[in-house]
C-alpha atoms as a PDB file:
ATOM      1  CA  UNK A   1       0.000   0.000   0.000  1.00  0.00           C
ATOM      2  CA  UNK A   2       2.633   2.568   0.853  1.00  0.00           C
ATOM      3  CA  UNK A   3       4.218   1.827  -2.664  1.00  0.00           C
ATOM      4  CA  UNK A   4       1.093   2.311  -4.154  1.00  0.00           C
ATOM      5  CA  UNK A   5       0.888   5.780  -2.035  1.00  0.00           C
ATOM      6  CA  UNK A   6       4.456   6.697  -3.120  1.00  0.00           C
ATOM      7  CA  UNK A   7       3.041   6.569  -7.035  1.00  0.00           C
ATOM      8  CA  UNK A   8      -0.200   8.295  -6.549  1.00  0.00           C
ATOM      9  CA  UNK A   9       2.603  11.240  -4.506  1.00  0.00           C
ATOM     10  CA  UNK A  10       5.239  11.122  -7.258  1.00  0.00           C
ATOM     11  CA  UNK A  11       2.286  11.857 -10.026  1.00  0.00           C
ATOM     12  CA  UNK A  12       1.463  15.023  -7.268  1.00  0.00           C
ATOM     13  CA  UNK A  13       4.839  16.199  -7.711  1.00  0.00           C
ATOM     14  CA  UNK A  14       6.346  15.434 -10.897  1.00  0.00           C
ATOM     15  CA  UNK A  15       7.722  18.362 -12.628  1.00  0.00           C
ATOM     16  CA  UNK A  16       7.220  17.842 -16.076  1.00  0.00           C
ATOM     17  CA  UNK A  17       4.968  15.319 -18.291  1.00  0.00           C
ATOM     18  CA  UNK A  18       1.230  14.294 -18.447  1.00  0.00           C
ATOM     19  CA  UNK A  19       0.609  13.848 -14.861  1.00  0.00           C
ATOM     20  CA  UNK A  20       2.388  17.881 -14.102  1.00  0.00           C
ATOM     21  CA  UNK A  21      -0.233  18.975 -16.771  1.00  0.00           C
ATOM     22  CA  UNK A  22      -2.798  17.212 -16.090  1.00  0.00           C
ATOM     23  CA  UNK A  23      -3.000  16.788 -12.514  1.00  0.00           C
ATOM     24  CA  UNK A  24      -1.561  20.652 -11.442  1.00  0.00           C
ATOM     25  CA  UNK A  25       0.050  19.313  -8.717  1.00  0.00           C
ATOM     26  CA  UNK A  26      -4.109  18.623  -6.996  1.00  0.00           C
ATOM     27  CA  UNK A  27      -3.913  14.968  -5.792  1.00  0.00           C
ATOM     28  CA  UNK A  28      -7.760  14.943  -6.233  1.00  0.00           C
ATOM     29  CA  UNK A  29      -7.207  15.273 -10.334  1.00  0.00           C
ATOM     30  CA  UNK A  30      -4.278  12.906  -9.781  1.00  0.00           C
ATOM     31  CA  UNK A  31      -6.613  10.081  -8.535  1.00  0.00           C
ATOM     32  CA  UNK A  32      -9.741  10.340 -10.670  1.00  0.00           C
ATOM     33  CA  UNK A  33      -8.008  11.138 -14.004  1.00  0.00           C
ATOM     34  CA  UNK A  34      -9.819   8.701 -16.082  1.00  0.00           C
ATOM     35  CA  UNK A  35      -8.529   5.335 -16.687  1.00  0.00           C
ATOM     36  CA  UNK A  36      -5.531   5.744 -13.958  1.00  0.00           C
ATOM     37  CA  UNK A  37      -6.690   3.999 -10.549  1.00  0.00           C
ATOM     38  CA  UNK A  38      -9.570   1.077 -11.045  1.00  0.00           C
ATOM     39  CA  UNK A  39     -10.363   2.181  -7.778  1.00  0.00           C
ATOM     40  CA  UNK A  40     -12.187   4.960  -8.519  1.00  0.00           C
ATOM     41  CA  UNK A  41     -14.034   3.546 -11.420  1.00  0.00           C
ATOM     42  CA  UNK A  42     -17.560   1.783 -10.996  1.00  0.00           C
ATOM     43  CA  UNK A  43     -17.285  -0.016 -14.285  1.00  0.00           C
ATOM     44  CA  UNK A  44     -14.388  -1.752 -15.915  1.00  0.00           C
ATOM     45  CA  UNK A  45     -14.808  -3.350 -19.357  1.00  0.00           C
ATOM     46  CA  UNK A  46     -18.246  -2.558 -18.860  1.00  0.00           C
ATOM     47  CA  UNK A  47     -18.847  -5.088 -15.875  1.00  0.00           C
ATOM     48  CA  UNK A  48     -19.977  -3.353 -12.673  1.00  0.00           C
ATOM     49  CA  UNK A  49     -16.161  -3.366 -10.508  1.00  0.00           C
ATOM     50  CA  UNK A  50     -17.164  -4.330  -6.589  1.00  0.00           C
ATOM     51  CA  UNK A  51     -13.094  -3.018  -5.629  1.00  0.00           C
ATOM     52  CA  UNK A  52     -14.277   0.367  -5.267  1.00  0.00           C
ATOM     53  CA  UNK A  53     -13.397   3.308  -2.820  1.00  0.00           C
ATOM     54  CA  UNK A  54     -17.135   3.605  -2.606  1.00  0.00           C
ATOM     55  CA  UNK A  55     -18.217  -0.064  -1.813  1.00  0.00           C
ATOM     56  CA  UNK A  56     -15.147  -0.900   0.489  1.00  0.00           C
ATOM     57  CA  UNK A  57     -14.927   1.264   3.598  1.00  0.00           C
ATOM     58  CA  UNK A  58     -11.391   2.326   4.829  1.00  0.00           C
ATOM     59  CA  UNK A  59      -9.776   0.697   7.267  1.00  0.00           C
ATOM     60  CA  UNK A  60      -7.352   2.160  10.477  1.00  0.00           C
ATOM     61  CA  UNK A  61      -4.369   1.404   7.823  1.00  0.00           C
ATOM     62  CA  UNK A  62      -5.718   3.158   4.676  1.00  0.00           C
ATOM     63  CA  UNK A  63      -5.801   6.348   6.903  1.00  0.00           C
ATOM     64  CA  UNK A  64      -2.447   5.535   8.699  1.00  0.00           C
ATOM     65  CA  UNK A  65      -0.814   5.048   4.837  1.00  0.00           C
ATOM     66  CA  UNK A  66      -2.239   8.308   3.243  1.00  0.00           C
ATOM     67  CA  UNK A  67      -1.257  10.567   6.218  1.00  0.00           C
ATOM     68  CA  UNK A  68       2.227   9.098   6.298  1.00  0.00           C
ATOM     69  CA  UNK A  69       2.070   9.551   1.602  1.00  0.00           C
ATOM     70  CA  UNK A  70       0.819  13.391   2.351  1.00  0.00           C
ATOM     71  CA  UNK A  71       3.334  14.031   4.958  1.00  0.00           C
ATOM     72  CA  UNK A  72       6.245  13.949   2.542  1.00  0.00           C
ATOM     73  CA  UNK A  73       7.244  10.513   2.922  1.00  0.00           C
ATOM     74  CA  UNK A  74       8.184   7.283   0.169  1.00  0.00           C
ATOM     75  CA  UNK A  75       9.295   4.043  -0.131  1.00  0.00           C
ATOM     76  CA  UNK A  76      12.795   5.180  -1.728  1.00  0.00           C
ATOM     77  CA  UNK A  77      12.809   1.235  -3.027  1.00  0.00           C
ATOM     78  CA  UNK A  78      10.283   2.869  -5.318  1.00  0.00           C
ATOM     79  CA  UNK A  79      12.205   5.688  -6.516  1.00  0.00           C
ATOM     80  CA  UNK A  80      10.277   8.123  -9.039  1.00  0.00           C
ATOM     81  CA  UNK A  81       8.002   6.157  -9.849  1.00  0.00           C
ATOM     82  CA  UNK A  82       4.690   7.320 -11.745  1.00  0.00           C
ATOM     83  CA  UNK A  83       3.511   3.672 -13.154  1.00  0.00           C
ATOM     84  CA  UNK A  84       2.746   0.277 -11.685  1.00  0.00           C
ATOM     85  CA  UNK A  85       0.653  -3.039 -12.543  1.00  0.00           C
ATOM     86  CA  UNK A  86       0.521  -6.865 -12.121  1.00  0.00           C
ATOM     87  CA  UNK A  87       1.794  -8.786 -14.833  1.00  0.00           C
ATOM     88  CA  UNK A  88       0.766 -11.769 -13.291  1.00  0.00           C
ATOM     89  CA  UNK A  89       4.161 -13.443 -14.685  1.00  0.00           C
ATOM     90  CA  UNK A  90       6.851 -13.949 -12.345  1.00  0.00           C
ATOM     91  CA  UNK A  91       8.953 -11.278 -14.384  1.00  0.00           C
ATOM     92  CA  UNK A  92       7.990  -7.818 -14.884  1.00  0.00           C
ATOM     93  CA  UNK A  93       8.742  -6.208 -18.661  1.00  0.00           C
ATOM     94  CA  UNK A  94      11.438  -3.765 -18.718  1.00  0.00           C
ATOM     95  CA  UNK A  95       9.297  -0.811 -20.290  1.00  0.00           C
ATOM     96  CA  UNK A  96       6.087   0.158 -19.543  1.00  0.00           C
ATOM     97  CA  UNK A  97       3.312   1.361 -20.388  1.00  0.00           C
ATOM     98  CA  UNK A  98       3.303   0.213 -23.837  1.00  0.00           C
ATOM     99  CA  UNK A  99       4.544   3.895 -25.592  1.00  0.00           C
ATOM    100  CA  UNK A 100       7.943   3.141 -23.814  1.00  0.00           C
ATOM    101  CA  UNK A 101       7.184   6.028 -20.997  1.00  0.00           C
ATOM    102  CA  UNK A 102       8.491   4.074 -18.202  1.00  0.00           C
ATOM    103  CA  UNK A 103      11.367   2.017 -17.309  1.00  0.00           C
ATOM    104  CA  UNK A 104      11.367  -1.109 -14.348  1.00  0.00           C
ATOM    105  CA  UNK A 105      12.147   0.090 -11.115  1.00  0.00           C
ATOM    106  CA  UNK A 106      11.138  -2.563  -8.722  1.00  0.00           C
ATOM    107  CA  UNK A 107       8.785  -4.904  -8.123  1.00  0.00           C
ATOM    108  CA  UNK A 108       6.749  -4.998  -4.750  1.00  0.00           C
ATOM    109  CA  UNK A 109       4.976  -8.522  -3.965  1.00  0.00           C
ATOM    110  CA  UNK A 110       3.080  -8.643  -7.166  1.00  0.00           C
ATOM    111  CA  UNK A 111       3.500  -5.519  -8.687  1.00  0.00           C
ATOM    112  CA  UNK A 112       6.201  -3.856 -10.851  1.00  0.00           C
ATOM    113  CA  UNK A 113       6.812  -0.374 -10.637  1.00  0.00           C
ATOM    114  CA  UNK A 114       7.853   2.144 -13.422  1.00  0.00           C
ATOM    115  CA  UNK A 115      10.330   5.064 -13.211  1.00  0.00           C
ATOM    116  CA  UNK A 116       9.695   7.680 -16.177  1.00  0.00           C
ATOM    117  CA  UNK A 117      12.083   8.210 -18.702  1.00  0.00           C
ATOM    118  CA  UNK A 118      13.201  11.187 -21.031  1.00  0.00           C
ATOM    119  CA  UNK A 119      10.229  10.073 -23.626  1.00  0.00           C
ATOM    120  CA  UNK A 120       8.006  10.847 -20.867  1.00  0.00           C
ATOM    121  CA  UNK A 121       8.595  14.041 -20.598  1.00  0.00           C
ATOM    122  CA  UNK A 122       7.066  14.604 -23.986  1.00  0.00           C
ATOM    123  CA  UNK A 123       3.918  13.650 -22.668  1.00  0.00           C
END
C-alpha cells in the first residue's frame, strides 16, 4: 500500500509530463483522471467493478498510509516512480506502459513499478 501511495505522490509532484499537466500538482485530479486507478471507477470493461473506494470502507491502515504519503514521505525502493501493474508473470517487462514512458524500477509482492524516462517528458 505505501508503494502504491508513493506513485499516486510522485504523479502530485512530478515536474514535467502528463501527470504535471494534467493533474496541477491537486492529488484529487491525480486520482480520478480517467482510466488511472480502477479504484475509482464503478465499471471496468463494462462489468460493474465491486473493488471500489465507494463499496469498500477504509480501514485504520488506509488512513495511517495516506497521512504518512501526504506528509512527505516514500518508499525510496520505489524511486520516481509514476507507473505500476501486475503482470501476473513472475517477471515484470522492462518498459512500460506500452509507448515506452516508463522504465522497471522494482517490483513490490506482485507488482512492478515504473520510473519515467526522457520520452516521458514529452507527454
Amino acid at each position: 500500500m505505501k508503494a502504491v501511495a508513493t506513485v499516486v505522490m510522485n504523479r502530485v509532484r512530478v515536474p514535467f509530463g502528463e501527470y504535471h499537466r494534467v493533474g496541477q500538482g491537486d492529488i484529487r485530479k491525480v486520482i480520478f483522471q480517467k482510466g488511472q486507478f480502477d479504484c475509482v471507477r464503478s465499471v471496468i470493461r463494462g462489468i460493474s467493478n465491486p473493488q471500489t473506494i465507494w463499496a469498500n470502507p477504509p480501514e485504520q491502515i488506509h488512513y495511517d498510509i495516506a497521512d504518512w504519503a501526504l506528509s512527505g514521505n516514500r518508499l525510496f525502493t520505489v524511486g520516481y516512480s509514476l507507473w505500476y501493474f501486475n503482470p501476473f508473470k513472475p517477471t515484470c517487462p522492462y518498459t512500460f506502459p506500452r509507448n515506452g514512458t516508463g522504465s522497471f524500477q522494482v517490483r513490490v509482492g506482485d507488482h512492478c513499478f515504473y520510473n519515467p524516462t526522457e520520452k516521458y517528458a514529452q507527454t
